[in-house]
PDB file of N, CA and C in Angstrom:
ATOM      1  N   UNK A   1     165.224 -12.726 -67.164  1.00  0.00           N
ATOM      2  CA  UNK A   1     164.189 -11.710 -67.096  1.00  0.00           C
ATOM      3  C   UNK A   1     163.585 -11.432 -68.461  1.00  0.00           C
ATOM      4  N   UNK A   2     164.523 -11.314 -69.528  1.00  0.00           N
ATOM      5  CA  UNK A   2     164.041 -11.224 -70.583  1.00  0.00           C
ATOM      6  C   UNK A   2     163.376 -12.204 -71.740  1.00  0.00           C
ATOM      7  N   UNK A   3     163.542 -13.719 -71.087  1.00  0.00           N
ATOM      8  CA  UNK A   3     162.945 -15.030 -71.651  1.00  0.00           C
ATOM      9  C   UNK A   3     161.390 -14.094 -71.823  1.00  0.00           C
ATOM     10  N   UNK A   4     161.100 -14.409 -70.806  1.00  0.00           N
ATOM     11  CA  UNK A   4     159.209 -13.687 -70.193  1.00  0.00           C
ATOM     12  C   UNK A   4     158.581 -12.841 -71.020  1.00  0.00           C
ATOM     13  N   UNK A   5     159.283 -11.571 -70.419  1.00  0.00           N
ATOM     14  CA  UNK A   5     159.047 -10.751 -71.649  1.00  0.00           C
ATOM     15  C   UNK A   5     158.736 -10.662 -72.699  1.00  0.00           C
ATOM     16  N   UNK A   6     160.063 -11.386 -73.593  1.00  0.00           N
ATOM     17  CA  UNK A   6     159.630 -11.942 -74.832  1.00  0.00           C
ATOM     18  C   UNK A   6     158.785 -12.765 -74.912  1.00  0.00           C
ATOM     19  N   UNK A   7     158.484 -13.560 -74.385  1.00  0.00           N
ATOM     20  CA  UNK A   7     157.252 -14.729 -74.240  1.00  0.00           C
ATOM     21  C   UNK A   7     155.811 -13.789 -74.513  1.00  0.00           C
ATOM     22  N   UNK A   8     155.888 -12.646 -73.527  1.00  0.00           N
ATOM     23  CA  UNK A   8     154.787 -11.721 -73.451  1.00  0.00           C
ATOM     24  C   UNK A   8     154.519 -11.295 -74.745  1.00  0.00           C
ATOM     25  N   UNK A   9     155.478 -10.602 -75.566  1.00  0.00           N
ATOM     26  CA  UNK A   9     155.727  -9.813 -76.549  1.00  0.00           C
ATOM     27  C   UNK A   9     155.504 -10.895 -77.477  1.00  0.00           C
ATOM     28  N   UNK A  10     155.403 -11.594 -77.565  1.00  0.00           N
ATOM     29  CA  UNK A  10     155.290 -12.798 -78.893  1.00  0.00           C
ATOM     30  C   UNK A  10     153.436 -13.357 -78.753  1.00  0.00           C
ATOM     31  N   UNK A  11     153.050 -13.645 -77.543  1.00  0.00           N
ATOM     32  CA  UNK A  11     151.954 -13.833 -77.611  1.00  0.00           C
ATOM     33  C   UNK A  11     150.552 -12.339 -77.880  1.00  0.00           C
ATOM     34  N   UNK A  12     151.485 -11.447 -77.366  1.00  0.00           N
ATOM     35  CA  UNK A  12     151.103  -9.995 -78.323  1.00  0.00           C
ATOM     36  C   UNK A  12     150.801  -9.886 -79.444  1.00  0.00           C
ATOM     37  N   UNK A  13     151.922 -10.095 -80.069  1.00  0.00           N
ATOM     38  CA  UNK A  13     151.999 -10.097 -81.423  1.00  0.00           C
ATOM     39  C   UNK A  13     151.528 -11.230 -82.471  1.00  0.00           C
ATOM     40  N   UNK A  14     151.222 -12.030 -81.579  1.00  0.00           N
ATOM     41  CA  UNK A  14     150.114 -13.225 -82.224  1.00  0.00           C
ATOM     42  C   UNK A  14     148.870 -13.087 -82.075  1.00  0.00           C
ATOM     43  N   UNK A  15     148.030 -12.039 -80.812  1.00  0.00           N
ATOM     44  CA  UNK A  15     146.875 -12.216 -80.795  1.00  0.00           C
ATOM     45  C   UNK A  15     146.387 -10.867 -81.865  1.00  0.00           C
ATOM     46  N   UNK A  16     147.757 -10.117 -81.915  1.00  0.00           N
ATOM     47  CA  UNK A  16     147.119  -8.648 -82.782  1.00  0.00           C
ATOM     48  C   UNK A  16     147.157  -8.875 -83.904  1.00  0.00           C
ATOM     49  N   UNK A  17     148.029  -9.972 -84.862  1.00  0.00           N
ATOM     50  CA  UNK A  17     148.017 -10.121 -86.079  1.00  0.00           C
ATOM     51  C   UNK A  17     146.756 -10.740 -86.387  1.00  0.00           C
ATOM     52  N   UNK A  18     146.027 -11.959 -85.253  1.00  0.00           N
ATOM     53  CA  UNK A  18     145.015 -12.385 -85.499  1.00  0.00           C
ATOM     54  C   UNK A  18     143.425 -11.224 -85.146  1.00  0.00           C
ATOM     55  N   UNK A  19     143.889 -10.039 -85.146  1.00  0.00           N
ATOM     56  CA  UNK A  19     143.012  -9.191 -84.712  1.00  0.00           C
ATOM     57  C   UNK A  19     142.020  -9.830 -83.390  1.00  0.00           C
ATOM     58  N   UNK A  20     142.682 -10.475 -82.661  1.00  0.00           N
ATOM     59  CA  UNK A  20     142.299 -11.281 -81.704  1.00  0.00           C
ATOM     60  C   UNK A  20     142.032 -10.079 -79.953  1.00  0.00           C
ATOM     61  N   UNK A  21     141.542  -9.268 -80.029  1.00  0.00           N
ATOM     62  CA  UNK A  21     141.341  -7.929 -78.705  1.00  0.00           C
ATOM     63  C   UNK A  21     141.421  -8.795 -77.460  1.00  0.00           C
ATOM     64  N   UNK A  22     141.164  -9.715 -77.207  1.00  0.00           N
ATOM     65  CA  UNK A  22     140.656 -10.412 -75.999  1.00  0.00           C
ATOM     66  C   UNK A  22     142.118 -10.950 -75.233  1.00  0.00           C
ATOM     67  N   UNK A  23     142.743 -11.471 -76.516  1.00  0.00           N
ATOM     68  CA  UNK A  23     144.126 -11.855 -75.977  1.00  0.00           C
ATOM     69  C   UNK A  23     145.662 -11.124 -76.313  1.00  0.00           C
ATOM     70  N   UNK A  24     144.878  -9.591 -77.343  1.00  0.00           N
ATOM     71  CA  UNK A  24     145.834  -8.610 -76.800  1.00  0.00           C
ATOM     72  C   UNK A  24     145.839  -7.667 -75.485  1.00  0.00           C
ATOM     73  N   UNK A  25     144.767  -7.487 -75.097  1.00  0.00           N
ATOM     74  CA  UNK A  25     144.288  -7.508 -73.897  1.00  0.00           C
ATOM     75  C   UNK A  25     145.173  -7.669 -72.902  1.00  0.00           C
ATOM     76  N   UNK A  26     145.123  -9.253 -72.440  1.00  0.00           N
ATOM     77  CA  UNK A  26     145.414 -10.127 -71.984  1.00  0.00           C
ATOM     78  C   UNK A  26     147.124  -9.963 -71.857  1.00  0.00           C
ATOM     79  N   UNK A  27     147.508 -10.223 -72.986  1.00  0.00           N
ATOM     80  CA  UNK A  27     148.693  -9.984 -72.892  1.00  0.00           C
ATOM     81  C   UNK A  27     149.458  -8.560 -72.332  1.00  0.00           C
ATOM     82  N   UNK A  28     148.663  -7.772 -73.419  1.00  0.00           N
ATOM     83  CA  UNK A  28     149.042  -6.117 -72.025  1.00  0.00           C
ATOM     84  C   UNK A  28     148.784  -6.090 -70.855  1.00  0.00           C
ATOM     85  N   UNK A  29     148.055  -6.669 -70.448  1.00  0.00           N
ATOM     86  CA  UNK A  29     147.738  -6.620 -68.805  1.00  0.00           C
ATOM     87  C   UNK A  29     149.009  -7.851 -68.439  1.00  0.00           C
ATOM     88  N   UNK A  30     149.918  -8.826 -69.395  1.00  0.00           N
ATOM     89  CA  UNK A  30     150.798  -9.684 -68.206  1.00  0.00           C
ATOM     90  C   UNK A  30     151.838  -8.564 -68.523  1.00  0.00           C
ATOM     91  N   UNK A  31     152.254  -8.039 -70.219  1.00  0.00           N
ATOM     92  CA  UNK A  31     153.115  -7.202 -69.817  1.00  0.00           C
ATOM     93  C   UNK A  31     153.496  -6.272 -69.017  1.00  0.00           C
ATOM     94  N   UNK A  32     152.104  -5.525 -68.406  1.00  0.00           N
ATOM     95  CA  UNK A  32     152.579  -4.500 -67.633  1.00  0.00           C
ATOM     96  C   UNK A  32     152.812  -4.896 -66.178  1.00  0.00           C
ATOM     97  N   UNK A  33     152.311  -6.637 -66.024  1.00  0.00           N
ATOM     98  CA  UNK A  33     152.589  -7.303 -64.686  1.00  0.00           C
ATOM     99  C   UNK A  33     153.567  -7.711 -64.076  1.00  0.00           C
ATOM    100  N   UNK A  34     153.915  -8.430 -65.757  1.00  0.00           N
ATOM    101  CA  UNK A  34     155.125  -8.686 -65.280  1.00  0.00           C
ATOM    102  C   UNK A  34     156.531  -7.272 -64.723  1.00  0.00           C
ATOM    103  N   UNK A  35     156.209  -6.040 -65.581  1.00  0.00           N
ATOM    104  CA  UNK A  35     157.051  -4.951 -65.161  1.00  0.00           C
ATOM    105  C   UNK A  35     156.952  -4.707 -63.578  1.00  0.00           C
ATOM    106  N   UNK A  36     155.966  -4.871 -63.133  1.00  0.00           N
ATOM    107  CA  UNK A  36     155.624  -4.692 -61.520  1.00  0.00           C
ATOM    108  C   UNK A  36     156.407  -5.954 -60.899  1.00  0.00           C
ATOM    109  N   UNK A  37     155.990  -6.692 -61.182  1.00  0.00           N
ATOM    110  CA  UNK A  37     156.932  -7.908 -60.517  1.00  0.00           C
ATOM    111  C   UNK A  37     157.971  -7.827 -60.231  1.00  0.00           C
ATOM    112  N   UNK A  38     158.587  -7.340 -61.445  1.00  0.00           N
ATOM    113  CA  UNK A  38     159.938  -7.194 -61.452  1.00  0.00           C
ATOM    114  C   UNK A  38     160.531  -5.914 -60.402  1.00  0.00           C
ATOM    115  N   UNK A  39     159.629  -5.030 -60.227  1.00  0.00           N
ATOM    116  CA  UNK A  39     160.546  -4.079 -59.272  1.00  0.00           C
ATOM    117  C   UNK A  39     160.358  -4.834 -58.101  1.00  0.00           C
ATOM    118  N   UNK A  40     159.367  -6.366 -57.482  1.00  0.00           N
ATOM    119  CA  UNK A  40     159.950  -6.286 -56.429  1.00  0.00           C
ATOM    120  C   UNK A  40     159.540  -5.403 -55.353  1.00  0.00           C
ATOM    121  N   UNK A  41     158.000  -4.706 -55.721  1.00  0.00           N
ATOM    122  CA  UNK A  41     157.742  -3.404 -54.937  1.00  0.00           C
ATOM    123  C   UNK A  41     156.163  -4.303 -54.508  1.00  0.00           C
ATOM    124  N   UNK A  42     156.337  -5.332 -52.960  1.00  0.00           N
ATOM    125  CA  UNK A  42     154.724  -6.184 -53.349  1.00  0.00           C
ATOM    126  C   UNK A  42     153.397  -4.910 -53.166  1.00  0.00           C
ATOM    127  N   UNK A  43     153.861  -3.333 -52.759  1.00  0.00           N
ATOM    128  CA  UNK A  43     152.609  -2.731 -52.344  1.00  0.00           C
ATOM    129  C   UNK A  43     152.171  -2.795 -53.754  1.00  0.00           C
ATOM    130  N   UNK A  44     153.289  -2.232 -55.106  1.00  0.00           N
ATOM    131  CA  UNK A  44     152.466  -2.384 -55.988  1.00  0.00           C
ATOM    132  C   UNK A  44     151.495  -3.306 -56.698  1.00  0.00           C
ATOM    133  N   UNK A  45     152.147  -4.359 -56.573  1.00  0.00           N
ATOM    134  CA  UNK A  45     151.240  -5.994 -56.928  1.00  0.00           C
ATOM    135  C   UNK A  45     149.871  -6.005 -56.021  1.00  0.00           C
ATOM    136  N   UNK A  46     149.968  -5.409 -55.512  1.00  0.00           N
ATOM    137  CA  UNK A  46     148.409  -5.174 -54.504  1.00  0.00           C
ATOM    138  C   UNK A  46     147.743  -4.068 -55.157  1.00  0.00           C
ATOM    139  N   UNK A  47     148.237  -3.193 -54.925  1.00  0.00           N
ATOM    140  CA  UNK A  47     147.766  -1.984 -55.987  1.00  0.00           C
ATOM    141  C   UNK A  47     146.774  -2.385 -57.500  1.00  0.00           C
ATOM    142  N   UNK A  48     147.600  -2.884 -57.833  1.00  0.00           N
ATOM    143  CA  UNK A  48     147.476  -3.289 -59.678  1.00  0.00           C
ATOM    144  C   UNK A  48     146.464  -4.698 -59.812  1.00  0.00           C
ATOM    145  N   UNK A  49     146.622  -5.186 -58.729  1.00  0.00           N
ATOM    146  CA  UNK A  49     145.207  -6.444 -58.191  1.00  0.00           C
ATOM    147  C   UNK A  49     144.254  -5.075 -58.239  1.00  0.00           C
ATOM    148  N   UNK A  50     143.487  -4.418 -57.088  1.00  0.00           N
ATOM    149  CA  UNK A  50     143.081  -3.710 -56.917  1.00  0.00           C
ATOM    150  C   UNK A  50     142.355  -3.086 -58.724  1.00  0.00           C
ATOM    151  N   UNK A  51     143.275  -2.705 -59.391  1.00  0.00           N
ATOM    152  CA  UNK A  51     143.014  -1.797 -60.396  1.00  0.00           C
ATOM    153  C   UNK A  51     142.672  -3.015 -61.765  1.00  0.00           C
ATOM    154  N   UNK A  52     143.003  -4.021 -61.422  1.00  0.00           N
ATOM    155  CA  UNK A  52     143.404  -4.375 -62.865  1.00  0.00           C
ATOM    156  C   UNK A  52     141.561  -5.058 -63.728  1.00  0.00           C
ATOM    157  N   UNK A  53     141.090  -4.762 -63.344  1.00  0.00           N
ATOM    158  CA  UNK A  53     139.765  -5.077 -63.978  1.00  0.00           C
ATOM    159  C   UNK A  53     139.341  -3.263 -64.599  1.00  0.00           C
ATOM    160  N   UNK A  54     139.548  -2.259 -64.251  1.00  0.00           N
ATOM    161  CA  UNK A  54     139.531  -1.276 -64.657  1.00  0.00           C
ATOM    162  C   UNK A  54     140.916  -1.012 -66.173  1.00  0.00           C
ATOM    163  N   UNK A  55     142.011  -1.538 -65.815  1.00  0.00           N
ATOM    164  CA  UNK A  55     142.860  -1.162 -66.588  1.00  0.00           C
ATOM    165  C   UNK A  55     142.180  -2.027 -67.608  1.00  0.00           C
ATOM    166  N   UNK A  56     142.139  -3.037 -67.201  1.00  0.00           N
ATOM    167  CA  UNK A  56     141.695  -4.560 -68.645  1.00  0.00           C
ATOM    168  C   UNK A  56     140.484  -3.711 -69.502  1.00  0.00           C
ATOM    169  N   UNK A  57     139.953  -2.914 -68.478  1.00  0.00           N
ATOM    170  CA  UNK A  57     138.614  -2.089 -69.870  1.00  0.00           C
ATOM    171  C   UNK A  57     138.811  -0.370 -70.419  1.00  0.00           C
ATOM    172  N   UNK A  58     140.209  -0.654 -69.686  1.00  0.00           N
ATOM    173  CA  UNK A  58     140.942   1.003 -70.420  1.00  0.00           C
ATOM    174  C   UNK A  58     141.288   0.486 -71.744  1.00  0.00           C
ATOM    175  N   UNK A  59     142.345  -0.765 -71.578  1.00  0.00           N
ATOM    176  CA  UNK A  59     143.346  -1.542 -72.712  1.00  0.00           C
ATOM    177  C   UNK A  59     142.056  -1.885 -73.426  1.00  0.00           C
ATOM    178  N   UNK A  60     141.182  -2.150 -73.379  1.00  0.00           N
ATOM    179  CA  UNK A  60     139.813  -3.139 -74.329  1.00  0.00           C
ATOM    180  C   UNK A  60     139.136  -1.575 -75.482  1.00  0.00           C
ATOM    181  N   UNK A  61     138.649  -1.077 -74.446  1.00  0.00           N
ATOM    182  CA  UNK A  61     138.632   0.624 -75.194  1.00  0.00           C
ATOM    183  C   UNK A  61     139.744   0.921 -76.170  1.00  0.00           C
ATOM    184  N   UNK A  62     140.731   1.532 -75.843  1.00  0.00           N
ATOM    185  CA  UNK A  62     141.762   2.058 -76.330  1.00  0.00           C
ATOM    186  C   UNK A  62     142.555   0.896 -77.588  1.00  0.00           C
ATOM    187  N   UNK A  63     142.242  -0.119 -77.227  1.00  0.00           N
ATOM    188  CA  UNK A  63     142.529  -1.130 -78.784  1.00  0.00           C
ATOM    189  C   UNK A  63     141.442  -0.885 -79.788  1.00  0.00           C
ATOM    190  N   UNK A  64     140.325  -1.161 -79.319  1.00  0.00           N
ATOM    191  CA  UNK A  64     139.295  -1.086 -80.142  1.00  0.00           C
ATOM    192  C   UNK A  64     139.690   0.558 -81.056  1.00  0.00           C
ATOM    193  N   UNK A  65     140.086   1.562 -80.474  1.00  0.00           N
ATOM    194  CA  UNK A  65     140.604   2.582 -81.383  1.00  0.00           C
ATOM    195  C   UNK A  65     141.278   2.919 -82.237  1.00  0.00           C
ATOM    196  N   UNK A  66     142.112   1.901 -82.492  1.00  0.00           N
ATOM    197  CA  UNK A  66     143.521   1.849 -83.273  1.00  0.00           C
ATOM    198  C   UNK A  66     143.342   1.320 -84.292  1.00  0.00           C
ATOM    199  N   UNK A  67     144.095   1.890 -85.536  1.00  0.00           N
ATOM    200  CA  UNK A  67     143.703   1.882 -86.751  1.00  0.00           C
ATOM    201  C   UNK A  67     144.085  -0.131 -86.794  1.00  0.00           C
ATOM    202  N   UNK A  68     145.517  -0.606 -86.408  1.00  0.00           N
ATOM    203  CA  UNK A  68     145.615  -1.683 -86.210  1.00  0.00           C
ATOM    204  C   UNK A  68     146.149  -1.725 -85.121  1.00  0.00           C
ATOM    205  N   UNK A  69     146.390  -3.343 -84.397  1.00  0.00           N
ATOM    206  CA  UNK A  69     146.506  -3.712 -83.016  1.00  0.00           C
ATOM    207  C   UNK A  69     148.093  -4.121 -83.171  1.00  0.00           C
ATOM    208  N   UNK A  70     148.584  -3.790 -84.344  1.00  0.00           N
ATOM    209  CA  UNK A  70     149.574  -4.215 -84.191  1.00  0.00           C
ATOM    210  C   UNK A  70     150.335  -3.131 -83.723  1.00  0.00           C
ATOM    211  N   UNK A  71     149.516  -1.854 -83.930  1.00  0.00           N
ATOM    212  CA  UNK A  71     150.372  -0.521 -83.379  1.00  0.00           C
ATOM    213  C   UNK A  71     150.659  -0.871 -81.748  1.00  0.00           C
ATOM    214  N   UNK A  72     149.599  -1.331 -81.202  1.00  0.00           N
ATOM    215  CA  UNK A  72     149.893  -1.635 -79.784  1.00  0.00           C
ATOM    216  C   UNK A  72     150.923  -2.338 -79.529  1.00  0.00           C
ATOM    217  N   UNK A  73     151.501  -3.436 -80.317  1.00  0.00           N
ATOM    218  CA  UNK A  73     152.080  -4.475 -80.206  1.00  0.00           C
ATOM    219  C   UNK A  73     153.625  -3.597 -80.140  1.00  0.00           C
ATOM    220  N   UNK A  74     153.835  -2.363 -81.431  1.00  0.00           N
ATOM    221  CA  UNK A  74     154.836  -1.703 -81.431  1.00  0.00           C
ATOM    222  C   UNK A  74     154.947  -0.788 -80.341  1.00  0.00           C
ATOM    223  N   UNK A  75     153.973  -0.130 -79.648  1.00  0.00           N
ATOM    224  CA  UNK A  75     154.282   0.613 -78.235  1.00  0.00           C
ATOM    225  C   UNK A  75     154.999  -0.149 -77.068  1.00  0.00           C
ATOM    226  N   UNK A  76     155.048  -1.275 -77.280  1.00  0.00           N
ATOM    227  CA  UNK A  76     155.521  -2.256 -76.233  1.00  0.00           C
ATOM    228  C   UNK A  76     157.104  -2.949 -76.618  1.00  0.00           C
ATOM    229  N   UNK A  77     157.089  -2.792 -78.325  1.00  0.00           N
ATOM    230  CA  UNK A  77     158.782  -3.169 -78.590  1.00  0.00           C
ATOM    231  C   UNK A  77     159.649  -2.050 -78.163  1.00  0.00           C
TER     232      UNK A  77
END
């Protein structure tokens, strides 16, 4: 379970060092996917289909705010 994760968390932390928004993004939207997955709950995976073009331009906003992206990267360690 935790291979992934880290997989997630590393490509995080590669797109924020490269001040790269598009594929920190990206990556917050698998991290928080993969957390759904994992409960195993499929109404939510329908749910979060449903939402996830809205969340992708909450996360796009809310980076663009941050002094650096690497702070994001630390909300997620």
């Amino acid at each position: 379970d935790f291979a992934r994760w880290e997989e997630i968390l590393a490509d995080m932390k590669t797109a924020c060092r490269k001040q790269d928004i598009h594929g920190a993004v990206e990556a917050d939207v698998a991290f928080h996917r993969y957390l759904l997955e994992r409960a195993g709950q499929p109404d939510l995976i329908a749910i979060w289909e449903m939402l996830v073009g809205r969340i992708r331009s909450h996360f796009r906003k809310a980076q663009r705010q941050v002094a650096s992206l690497l702070d994001i990267y630390a909300e997620h360690c």
